[in-house]
N, C-alpha and C. Protein backbone atom coordinates (compact mmCIF):
# COMPACT_ATOMS: atom_id res chain seq x y z
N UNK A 1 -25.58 46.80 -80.05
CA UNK A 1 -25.46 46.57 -78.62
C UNK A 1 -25.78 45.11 -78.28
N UNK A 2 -26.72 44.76 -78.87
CA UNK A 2 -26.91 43.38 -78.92
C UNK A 2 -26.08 42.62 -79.60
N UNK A 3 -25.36 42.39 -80.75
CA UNK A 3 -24.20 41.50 -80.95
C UNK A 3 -22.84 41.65 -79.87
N UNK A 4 -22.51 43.00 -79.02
CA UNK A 4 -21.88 43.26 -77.70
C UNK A 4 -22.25 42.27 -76.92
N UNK A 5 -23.55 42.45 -76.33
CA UNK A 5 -23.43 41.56 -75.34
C UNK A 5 -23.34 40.33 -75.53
N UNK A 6 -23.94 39.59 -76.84
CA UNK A 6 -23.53 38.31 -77.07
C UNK A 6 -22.27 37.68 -76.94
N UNK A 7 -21.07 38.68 -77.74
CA UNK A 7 -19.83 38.17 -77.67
C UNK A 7 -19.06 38.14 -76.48
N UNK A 8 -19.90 39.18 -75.61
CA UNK A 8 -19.18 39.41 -74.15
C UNK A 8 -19.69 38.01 -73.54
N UNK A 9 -20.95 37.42 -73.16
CA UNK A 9 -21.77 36.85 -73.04
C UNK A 9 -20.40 35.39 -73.95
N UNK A 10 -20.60 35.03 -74.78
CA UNK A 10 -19.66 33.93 -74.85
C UNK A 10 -18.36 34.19 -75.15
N UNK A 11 -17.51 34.46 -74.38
CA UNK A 11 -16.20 34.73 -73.71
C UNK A 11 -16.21 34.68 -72.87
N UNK A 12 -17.14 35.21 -72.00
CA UNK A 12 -16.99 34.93 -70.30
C UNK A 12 -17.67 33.21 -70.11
N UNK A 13 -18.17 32.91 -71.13
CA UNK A 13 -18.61 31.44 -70.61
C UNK A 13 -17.89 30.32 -71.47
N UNK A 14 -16.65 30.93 -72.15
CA UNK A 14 -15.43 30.09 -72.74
C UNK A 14 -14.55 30.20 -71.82
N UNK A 15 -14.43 31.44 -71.53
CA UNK A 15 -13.04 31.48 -70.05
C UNK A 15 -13.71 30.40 -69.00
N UNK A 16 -15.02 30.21 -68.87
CA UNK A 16 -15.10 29.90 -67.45
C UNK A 16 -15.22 28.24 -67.85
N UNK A 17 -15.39 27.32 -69.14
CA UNK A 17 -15.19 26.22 -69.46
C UNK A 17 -13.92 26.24 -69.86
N UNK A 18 -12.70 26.79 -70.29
CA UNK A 18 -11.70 26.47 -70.35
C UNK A 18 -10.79 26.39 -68.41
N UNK A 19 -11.55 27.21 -67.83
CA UNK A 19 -10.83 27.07 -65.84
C UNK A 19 -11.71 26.09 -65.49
N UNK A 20 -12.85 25.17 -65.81
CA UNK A 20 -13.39 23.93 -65.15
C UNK A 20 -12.43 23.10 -65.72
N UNK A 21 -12.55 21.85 -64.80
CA UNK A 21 -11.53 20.90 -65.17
C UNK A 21 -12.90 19.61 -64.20
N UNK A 22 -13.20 18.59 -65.20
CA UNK A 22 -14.16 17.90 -64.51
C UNK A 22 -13.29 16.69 -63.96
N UNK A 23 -13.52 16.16 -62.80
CA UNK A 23 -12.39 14.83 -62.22
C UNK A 23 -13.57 13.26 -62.73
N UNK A 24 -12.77 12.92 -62.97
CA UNK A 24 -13.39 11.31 -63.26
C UNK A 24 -14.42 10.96 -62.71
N UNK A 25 -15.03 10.04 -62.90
CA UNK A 25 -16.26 9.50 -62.50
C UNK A 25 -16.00 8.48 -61.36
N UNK A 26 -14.54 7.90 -60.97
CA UNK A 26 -14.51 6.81 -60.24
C UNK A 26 -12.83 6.76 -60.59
N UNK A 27 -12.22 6.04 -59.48
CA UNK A 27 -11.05 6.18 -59.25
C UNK A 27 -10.40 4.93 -58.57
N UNK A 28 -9.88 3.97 -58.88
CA UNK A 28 -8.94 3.12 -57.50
C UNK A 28 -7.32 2.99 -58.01
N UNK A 29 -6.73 2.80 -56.80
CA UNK A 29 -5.46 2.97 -56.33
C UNK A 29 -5.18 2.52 -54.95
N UNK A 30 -3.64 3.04 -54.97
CA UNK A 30 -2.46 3.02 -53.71
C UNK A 30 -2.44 4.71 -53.21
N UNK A 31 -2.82 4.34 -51.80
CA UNK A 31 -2.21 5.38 -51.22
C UNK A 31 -1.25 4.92 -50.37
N UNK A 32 -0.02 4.91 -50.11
CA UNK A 32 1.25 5.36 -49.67
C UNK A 32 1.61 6.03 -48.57
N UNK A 33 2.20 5.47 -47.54
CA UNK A 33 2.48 6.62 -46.67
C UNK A 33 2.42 6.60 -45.24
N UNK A 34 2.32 7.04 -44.10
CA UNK A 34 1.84 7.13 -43.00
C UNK A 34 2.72 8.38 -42.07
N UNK A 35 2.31 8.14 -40.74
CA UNK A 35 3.12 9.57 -40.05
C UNK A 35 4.49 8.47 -39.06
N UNK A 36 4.24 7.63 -38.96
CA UNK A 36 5.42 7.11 -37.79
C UNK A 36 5.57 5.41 -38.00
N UNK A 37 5.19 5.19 -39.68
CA UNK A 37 5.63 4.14 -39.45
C UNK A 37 5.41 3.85 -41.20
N UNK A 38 5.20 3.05 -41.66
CA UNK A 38 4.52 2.81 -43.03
C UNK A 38 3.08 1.93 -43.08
N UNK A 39 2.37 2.12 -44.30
CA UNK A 39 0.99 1.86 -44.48
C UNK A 39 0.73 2.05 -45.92
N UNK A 40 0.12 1.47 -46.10
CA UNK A 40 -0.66 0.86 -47.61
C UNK A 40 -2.11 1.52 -47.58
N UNK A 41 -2.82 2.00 -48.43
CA UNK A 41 -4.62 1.82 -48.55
C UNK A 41 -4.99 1.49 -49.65
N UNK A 42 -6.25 0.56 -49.78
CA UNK A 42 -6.68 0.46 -51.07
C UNK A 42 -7.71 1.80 -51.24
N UNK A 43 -7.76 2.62 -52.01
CA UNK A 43 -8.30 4.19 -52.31
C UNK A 43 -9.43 3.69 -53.34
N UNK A 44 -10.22 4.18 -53.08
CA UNK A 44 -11.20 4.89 -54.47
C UNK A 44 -12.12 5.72 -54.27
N UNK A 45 -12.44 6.65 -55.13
CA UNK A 45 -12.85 8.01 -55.33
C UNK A 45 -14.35 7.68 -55.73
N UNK A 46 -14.76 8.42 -55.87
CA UNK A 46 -16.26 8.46 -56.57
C UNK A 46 -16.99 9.78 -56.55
N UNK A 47 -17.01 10.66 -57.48
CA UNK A 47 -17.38 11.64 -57.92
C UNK A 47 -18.53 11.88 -57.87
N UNK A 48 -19.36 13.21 -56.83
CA UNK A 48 -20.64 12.92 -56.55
C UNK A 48 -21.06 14.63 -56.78
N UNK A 49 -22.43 14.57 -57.26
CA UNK A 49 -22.85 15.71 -57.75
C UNK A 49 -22.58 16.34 -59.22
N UNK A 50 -22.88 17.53 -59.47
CA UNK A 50 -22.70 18.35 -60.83
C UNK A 50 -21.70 18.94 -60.17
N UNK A 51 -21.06 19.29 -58.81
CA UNK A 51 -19.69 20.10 -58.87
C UNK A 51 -18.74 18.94 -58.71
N UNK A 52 -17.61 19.87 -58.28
CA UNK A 52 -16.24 18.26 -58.31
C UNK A 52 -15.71 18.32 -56.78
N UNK A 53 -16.67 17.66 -56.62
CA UNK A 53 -17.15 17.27 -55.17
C UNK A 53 -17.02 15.43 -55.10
N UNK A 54 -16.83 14.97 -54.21
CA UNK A 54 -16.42 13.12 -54.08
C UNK A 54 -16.02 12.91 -52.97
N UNK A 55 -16.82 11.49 -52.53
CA UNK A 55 -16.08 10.46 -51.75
C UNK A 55 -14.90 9.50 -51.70
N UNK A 56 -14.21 9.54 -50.80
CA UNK A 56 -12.96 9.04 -51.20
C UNK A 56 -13.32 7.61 -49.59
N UNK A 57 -12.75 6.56 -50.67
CA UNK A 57 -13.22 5.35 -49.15
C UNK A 57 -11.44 4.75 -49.11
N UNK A 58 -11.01 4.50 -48.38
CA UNK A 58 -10.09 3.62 -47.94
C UNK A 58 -9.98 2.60 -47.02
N UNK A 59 -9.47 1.60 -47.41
CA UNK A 59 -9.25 0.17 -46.66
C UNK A 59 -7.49 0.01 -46.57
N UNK A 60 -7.22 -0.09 -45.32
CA UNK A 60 -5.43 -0.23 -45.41
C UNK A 60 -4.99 -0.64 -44.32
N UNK A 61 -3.89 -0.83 -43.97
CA UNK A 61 -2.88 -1.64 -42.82
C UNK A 61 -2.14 -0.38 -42.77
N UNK A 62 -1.41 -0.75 -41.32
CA UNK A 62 -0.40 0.81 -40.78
C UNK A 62 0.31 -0.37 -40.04
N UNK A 63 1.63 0.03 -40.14
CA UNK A 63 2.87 -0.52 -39.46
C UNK A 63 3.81 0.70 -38.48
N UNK A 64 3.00 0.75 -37.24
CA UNK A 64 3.61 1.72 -36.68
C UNK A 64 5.16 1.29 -35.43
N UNK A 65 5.33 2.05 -34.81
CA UNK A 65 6.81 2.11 -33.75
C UNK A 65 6.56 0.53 -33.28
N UNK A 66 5.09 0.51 -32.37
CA UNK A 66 4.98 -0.68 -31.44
C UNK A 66 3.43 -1.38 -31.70
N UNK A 67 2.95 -1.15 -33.11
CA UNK A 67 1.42 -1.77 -33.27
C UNK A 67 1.44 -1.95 -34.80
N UNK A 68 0.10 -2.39 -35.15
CA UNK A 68 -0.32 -2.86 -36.30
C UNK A 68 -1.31 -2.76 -36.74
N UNK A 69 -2.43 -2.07 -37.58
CA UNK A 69 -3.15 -1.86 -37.48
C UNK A 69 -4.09 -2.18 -39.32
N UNK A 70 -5.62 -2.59 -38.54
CA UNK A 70 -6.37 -2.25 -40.16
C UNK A 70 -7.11 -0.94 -40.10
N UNK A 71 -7.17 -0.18 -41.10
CA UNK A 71 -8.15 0.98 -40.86
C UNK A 71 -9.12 1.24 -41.97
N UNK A 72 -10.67 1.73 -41.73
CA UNK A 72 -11.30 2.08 -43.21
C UNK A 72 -11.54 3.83 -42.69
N UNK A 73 -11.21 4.23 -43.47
CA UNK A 73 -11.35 5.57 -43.90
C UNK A 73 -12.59 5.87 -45.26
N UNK A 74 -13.72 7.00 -44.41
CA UNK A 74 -14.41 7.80 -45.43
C UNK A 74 -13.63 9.18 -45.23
N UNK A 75 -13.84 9.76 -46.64
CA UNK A 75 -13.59 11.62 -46.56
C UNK A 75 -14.75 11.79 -47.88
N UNK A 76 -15.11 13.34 -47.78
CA UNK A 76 -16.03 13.77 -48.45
C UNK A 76 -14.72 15.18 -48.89
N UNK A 77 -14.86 15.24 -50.29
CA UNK A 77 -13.41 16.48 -50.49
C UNK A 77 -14.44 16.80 -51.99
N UNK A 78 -13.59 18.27 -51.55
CA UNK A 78 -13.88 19.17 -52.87
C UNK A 78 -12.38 19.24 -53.15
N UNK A 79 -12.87 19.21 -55.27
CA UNK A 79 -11.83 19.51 -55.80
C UNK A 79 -11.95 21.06 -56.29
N UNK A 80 -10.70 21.85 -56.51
CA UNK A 80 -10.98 22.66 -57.19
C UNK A 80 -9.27 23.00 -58.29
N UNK A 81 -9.65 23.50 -59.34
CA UNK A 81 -8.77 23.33 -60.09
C UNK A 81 -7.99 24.14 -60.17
N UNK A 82 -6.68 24.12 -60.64
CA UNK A 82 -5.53 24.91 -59.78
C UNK A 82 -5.06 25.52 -61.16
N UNK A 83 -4.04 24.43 -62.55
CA UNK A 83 -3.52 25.32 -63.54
C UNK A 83 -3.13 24.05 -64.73
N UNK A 84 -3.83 23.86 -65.67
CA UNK A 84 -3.45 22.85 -66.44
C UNK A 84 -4.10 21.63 -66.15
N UNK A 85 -3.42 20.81 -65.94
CA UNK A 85 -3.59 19.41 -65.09
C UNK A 85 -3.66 19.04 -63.86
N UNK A 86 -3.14 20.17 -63.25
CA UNK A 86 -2.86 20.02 -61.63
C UNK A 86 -4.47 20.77 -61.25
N UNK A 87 -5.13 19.83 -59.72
CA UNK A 87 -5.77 20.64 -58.91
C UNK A 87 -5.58 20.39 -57.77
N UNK A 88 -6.18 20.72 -56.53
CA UNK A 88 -6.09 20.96 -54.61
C UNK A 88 -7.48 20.20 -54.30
N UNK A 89 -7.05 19.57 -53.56
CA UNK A 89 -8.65 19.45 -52.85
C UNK A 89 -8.46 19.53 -51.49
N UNK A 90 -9.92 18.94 -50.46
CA UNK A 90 -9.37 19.63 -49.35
C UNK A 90 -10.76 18.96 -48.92
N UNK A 91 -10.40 18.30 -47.74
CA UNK A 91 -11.92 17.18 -47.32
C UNK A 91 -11.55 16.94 -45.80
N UNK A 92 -12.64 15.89 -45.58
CA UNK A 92 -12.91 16.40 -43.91
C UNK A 92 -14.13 15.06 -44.32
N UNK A 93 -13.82 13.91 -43.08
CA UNK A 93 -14.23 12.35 -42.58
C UNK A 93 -14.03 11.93 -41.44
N UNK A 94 -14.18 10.33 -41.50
CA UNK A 94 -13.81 9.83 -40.43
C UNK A 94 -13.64 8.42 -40.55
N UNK A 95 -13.24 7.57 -39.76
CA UNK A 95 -13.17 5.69 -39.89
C UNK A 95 -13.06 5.42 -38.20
N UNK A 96 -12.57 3.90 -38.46
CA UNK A 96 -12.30 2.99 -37.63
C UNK A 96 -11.02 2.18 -37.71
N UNK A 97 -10.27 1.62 -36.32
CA UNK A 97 -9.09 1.02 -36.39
C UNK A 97 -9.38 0.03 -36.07
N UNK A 98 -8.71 -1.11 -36.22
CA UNK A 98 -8.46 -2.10 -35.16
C UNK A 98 -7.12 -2.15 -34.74
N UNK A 99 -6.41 -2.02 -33.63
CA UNK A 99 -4.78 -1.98 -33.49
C UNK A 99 -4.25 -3.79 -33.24
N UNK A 100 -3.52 -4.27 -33.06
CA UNK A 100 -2.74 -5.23 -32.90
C UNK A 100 -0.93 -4.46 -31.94
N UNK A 101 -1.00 -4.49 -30.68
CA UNK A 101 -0.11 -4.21 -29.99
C UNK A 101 1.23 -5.16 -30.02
N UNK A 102 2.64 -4.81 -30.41
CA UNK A 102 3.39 -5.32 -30.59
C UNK A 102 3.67 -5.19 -28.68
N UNK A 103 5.52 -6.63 -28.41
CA UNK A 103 5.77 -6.16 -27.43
C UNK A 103 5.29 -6.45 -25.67
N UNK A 104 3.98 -7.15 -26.02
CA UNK A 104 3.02 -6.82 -24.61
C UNK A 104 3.55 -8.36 -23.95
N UNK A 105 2.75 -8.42 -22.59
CA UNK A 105 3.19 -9.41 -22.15
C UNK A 105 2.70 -10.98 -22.27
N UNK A 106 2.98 -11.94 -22.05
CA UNK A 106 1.95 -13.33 -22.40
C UNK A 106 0.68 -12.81 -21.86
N UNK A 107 -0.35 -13.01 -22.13
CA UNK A 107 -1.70 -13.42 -21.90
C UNK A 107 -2.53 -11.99 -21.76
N UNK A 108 -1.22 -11.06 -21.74
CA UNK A 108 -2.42 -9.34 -21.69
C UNK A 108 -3.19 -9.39 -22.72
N UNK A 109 -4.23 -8.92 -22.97
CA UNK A 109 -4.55 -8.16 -24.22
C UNK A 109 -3.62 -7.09 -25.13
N UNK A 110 -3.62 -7.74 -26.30
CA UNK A 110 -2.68 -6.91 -27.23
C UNK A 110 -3.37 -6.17 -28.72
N UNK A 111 -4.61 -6.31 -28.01
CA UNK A 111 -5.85 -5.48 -29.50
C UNK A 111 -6.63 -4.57 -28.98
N UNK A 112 -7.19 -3.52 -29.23
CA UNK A 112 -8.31 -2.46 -29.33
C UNK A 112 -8.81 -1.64 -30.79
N UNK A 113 -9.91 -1.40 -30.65
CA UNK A 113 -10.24 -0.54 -31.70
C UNK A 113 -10.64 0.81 -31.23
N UNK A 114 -10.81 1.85 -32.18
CA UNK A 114 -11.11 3.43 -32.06
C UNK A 114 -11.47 3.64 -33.27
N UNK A 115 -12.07 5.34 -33.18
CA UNK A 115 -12.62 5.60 -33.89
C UNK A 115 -11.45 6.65 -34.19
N UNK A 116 -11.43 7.80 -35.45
CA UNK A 116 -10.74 8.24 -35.62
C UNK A 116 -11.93 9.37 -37.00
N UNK A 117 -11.77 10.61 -36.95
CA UNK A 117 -11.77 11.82 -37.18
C UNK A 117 -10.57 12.36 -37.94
N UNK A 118 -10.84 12.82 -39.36
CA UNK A 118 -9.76 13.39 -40.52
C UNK A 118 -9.55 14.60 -41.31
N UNK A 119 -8.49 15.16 -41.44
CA UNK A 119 -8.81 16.44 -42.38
C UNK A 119 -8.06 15.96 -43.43
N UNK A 120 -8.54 16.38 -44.74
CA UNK A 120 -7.18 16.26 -45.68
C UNK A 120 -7.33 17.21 -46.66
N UNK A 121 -5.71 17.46 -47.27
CA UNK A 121 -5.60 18.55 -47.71
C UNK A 121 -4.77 17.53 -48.96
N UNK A 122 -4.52 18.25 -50.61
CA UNK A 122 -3.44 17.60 -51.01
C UNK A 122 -3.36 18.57 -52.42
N UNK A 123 -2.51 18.10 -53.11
CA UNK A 123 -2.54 18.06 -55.07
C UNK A 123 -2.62 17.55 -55.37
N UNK A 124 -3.00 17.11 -56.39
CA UNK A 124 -3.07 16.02 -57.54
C UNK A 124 -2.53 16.43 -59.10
N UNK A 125 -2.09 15.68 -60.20
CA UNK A 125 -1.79 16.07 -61.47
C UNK A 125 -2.72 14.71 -61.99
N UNK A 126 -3.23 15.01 -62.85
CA UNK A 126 -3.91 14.04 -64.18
C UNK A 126 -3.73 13.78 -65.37
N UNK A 127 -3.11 13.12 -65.51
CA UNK A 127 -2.56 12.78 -66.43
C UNK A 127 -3.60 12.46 -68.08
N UNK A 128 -2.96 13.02 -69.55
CA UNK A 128 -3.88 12.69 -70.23
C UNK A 128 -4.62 11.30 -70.22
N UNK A 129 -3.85 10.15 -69.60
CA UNK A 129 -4.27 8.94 -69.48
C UNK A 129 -4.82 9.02 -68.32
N UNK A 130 -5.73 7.60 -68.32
CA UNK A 130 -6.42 7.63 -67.25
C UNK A 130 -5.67 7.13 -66.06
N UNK A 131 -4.86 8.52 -65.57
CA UNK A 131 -4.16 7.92 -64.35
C UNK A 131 -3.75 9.34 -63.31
N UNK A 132 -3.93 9.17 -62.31
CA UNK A 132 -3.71 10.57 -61.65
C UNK A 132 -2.50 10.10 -60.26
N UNK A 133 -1.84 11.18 -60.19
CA UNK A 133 -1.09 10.84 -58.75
C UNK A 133 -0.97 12.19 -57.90
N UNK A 134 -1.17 11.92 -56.81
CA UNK A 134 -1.64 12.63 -55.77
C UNK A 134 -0.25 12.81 -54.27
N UNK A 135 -0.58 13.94 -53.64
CA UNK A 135 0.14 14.18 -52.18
C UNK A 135 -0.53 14.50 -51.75
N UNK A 136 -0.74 14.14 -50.37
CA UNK A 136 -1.88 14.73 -49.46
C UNK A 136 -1.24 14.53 -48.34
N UNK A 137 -2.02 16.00 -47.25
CA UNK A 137 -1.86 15.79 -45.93
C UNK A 137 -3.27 15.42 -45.33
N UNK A 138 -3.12 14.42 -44.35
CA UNK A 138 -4.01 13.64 -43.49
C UNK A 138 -4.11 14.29 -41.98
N UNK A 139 -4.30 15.59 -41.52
CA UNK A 139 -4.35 14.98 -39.72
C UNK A 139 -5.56 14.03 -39.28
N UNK A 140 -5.16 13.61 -38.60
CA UNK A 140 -6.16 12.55 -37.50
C UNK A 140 -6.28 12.78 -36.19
N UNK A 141 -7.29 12.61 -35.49
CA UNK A 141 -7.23 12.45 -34.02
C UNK A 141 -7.87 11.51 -34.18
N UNK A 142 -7.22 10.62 -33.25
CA UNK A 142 -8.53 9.14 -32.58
C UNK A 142 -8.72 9.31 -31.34
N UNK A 143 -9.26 8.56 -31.02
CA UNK A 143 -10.39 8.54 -30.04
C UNK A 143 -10.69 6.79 -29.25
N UNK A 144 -9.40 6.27 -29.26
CA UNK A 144 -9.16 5.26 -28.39
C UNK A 144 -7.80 5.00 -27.49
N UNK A 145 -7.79 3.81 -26.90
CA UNK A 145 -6.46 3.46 -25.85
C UNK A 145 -5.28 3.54 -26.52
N UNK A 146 -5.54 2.65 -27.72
CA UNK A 146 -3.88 2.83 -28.30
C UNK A 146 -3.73 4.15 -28.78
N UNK A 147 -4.79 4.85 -30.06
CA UNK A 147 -4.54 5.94 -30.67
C UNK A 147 -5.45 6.71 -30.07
N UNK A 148 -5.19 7.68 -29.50
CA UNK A 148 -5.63 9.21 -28.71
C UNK A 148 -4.73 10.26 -29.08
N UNK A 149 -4.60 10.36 -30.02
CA UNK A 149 -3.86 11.87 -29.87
C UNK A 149 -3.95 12.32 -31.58
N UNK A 150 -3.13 13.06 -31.93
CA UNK A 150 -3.10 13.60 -33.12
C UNK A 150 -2.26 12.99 -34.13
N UNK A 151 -2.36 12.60 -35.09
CA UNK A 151 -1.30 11.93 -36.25
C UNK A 151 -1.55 13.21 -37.23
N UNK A 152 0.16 13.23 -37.98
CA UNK A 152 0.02 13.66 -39.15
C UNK A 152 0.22 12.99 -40.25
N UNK A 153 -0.49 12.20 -41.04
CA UNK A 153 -0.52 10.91 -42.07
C UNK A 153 -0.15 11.77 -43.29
N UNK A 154 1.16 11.81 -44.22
CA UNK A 154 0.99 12.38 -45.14
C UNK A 154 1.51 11.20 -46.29
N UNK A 155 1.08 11.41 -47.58
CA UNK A 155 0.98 10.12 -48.26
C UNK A 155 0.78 10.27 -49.95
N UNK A 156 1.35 9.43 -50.69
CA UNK A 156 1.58 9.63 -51.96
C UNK A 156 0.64 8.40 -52.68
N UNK A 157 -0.06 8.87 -53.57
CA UNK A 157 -1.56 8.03 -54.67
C UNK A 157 -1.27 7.90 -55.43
N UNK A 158 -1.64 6.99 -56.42
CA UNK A 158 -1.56 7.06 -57.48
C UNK A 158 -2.67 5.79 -57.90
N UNK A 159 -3.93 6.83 -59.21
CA UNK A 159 -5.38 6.01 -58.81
C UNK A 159 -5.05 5.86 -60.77
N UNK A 160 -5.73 4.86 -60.84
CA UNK A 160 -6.72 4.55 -62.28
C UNK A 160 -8.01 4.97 -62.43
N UNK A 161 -8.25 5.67 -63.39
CA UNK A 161 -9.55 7.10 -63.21
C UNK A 161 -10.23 5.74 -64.60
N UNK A 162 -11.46 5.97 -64.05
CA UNK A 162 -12.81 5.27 -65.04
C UNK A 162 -13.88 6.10 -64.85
């Protein structure tokens, strides 16, 4: 009964190290993408805790209909692992804009900043090399003059894992 439970005992804790999948220690890249215009971010990850749990920081420009903008983005996301190489994560942050208003008249003001509030959802695949590429959905609400309302930012990564 006792060699039973042993073997039961390591099988259930081989199945459950063969379904972990640990994510890198640190990550930078391109994220890609925007909801109504195009945008660049410089991305990096950083893997925090014993689960696969991480901060993700971004620095980027947005080229929207009638503005211009810099933005830094934090998110805090859990990963969890999906089948092979591929996993989902799914996080929840916030940043700051500065806009640049295309369009306006001589001498108005053509800048403001806001704050801005994030969900994100995405996949990722990882590659045996140290390289991963990602889709994610972004909503946003901000919380200033130019941007007040809801964006849907969705956007394509691709990071160098260290």
């Amino acid at each position: 009964m006792k060699n039973i439970c042993l073997v039961v005992l390591a099988l259930v804790g081989f199945g459950v190290s063969l379904n972990a999948q640990d994510i890198a220690d640190n990550a930078i890249g391109l994220r890609l993408g925007d909801s109504d215009g195009f945008g660049a971010e410089i991305s990096y990850q950083r893997a925090i805790g014993t689960e696969n749990n991480r901060l993700e920081f971004g620095l980027g420009w947005r080229d929207g209909n009638n503005y211009s903008a810099v933005r830094a983005v934090g998110l805090y996301q859990w990963v969890f692992h999906l089948d092979g190489n591929f996993n989902w994560y799914t996080g929840a942050g916030g940043g700051f804009a500065s806009y640049s208003l295309d369009n306006v008249a001589p001498g108005a003001d053509d800048s403001d900043t806001s704050l801005l509030l994030a969900g994100d959802i995405g996949i990722e695949y990882d590659f045996d090399i140290p390289l991963v590429i990602s889709l994610d959905f972004r909503p946003e609400i901000g919380f200033g003059d130019i941007n007040d309302d809801l964006d849907f930012d969705i956007a394509l990564g691709i990071r160098y894992q260290f």
